[in-house]
Protein backbone atom coordinates (compact mmCIF):
# COMPACT_ATOMS: atom_id res chain seq x y z
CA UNK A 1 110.23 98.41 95.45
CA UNK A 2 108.64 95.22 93.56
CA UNK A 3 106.90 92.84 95.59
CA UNK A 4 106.49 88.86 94.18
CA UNK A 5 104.81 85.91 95.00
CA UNK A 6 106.80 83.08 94.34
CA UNK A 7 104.19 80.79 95.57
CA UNK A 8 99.98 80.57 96.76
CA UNK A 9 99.57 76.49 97.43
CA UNK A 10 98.96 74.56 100.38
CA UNK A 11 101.62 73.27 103.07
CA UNK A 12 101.82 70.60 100.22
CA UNK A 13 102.74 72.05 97.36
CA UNK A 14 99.74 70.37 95.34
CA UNK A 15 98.14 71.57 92.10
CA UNK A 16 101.88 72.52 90.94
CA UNK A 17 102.02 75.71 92.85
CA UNK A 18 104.73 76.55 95.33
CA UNK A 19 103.97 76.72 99.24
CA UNK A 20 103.27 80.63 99.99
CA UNK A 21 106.11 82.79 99.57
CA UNK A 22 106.58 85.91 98.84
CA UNK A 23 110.23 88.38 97.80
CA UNK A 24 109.62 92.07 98.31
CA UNK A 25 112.92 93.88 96.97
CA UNK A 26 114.36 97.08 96.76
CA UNK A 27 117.56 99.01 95.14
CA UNK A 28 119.21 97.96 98.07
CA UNK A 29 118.23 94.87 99.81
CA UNK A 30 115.15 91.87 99.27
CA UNK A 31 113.64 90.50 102.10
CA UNK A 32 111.98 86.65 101.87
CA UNK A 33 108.58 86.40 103.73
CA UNK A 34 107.59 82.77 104.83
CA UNK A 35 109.78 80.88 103.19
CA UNK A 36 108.27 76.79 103.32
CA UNK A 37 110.05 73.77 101.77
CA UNK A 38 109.44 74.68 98.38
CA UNK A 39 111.12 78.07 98.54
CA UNK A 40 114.09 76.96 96.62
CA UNK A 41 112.39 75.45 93.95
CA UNK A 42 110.14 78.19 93.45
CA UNK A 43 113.71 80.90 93.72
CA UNK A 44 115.20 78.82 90.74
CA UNK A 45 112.52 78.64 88.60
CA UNK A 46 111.82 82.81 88.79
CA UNK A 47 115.48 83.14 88.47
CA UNK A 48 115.96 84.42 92.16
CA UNK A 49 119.96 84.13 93.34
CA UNK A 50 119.29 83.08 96.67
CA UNK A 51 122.51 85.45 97.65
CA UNK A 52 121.04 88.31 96.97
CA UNK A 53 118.20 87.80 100.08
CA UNK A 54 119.37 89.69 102.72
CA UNK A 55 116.25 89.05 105.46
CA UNK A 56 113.68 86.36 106.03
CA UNK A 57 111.04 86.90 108.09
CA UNK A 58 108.36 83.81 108.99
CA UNK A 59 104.53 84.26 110.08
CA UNK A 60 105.04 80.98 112.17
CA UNK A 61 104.95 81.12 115.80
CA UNK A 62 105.65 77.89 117.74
């Protein structure tokens, strides 16, 4: 299992860090946990195929 943080910043992205996001994978699956705008941007530049995420969960609650 390998767990990464793709991004620590603020709901704004500021200070050229990523809005918090984090990939925790496994031999057999990867699972995307709270995912904001930036999530993309921050997959592409640490070479994460976007395919390859099989669950996202979000710590939001309307």
């Amino acid at each position: 299992m390998q767990f990464r943080v793709l991004g620590n910043g603020d709901a704004f992205a500021s200070g050229d860090r990523f809005n918090t996001c984090m990939l925790v994978t496994t031999s057999a699956t990867a699972c995307l946990i709270d995912g904001g705008a930036s999530s993309p941007i921050a997959m592409r530049r640490f070479n994460v195929d976007p395919s390859t995420i099989a669950t996202m969960l979000s710590i939001y609650k309307e």
